[in-house]
C-alpha atoms as a PDB file:
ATOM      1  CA  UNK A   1      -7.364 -14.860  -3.461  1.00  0.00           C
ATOM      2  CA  UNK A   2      -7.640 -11.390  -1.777  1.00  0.00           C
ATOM      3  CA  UNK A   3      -4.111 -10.643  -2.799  1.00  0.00           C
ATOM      4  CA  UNK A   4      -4.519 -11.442  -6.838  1.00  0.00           C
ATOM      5  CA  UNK A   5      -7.547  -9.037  -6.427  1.00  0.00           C
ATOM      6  CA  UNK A   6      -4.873  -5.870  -5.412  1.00  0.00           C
ATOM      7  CA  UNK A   7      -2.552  -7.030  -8.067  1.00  0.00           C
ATOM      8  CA  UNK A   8      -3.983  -4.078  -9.929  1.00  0.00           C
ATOM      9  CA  UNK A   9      -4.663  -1.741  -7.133  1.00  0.00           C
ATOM     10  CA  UNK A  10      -1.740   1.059  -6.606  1.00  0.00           C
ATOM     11  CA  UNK A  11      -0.409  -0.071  -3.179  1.00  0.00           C
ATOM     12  CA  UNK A  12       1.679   2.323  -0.936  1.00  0.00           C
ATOM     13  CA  UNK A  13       1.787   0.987   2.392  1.00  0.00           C
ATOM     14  CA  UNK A  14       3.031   3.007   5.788  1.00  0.00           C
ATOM     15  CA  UNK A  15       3.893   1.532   8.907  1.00  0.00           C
ATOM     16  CA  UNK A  16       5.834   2.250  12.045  1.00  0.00           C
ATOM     17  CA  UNK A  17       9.034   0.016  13.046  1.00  0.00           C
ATOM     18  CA  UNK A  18       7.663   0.291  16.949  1.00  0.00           C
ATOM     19  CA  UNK A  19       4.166   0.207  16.229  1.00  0.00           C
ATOM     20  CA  UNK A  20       2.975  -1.839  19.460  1.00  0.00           C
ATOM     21  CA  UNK A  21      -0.994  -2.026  17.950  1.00  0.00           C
ATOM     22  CA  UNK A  22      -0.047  -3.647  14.766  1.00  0.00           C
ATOM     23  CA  UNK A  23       3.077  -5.336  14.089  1.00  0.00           C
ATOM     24  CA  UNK A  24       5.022  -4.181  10.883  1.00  0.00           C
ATOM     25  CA  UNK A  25       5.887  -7.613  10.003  1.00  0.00           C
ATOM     26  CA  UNK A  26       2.355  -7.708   9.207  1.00  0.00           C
ATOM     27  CA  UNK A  27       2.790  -5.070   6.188  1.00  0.00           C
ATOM     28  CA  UNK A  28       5.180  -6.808   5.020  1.00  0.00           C
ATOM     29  CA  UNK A  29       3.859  -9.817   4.382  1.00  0.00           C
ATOM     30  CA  UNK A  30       0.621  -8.012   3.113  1.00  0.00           C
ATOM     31  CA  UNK A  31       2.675  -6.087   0.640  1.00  0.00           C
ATOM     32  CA  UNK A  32       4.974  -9.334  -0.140  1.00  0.00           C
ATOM     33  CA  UNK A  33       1.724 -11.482  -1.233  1.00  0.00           C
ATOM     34  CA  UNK A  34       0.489  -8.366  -3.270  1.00  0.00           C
ATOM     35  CA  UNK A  35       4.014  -8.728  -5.267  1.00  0.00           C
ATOM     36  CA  UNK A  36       3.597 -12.319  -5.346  1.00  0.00           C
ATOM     37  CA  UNK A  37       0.096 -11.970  -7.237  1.00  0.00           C
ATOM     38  CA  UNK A  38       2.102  -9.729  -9.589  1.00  0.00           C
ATOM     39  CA  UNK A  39       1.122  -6.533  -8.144  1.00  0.00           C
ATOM     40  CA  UNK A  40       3.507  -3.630  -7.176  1.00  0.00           C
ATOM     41  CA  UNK A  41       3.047  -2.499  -3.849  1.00  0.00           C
ATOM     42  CA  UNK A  42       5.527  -0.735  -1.953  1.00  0.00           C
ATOM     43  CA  UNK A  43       5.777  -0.380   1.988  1.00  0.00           C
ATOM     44  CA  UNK A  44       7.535   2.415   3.872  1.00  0.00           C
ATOM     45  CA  UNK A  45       8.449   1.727   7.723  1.00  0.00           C
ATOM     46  CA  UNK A  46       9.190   4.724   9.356  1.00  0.00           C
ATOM     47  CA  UNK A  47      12.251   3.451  12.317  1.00  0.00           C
ATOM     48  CA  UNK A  48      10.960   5.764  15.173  1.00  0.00           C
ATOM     49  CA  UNK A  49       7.568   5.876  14.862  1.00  0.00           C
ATOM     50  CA  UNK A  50       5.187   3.775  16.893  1.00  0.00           C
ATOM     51  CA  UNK A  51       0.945   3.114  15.251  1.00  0.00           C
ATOM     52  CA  UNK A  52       1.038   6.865  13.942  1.00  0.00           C
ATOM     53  CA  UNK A  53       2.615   6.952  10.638  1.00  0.00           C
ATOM     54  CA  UNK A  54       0.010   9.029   8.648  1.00  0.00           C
ATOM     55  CA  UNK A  55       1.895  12.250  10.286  1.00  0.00           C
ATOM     56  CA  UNK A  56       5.377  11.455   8.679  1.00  0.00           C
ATOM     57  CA  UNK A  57       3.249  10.288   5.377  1.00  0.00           C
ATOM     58  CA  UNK A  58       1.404  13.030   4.789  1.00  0.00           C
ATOM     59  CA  UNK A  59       3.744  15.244   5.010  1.00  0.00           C
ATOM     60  CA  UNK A  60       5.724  12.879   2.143  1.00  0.00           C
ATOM     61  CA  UNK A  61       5.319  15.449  -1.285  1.00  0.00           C
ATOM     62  CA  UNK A  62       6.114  12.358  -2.866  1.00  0.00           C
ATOM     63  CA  UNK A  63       2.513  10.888  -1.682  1.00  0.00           C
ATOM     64  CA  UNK A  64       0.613  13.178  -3.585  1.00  0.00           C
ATOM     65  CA  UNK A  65       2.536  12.971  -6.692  1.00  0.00           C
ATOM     66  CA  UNK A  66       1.904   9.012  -6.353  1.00  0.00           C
ATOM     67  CA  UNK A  67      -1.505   9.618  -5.866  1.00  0.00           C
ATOM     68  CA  UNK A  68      -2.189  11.658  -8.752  1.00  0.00           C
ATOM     69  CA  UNK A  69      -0.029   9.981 -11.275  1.00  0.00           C
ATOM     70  CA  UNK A  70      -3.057   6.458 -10.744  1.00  0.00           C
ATOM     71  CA  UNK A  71      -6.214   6.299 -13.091  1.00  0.00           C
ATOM     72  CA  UNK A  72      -8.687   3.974 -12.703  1.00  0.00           C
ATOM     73  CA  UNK A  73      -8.312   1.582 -15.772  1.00  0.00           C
ATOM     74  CA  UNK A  74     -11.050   1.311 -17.705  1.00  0.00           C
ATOM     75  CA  UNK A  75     -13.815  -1.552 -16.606  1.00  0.00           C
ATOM     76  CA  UNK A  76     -13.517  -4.497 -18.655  1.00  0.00           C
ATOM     77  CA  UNK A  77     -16.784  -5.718 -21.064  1.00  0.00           C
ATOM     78  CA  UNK A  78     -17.645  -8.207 -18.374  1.00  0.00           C
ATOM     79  CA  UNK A  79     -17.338  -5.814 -15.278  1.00  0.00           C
ATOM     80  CA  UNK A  80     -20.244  -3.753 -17.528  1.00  0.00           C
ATOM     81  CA  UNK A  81     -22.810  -5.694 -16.364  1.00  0.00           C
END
């Protein structure tokens, strides 16, 4: 249910291969049920990095440009209310 509710959401996920906090296996499957609902999320697993992968993301140019080419769609008529 939660998944078909990010189907339209612009999903870039980050995660480190050694992360010993959270696993990256669970990314994956986050990002793999988001597809499944017919979203398009993407995941990026950084090999050497353990929890902290916002370092190696942020200083990604490419993140920026991804999050200024989203706009939020307009609401539907029965979101209105």
């Amino acid at each position: 249910y939660l998944a078909s509710r990010l189907r339209d959401v612009p999903v870039w996920a980050f995660h480190g291969e050694k992360d010993p906090v959270v696993p990256v296996r669970e990314s994956q499957r986050m990002v793999a049920v988001v597809n499944a609902a017919g979203g398009n999320a993407r995941l990026t697993v950084y090999p050497d990095a353990q929890h902290d992968s916002w370092t190696q993301t942020y200083d990604n140019p490419d993140l920026y440009t991804w999050l200024l080419s989203h706009t939020k769609p307009p609401a539907k008529p029965d979101e209105d209310k």
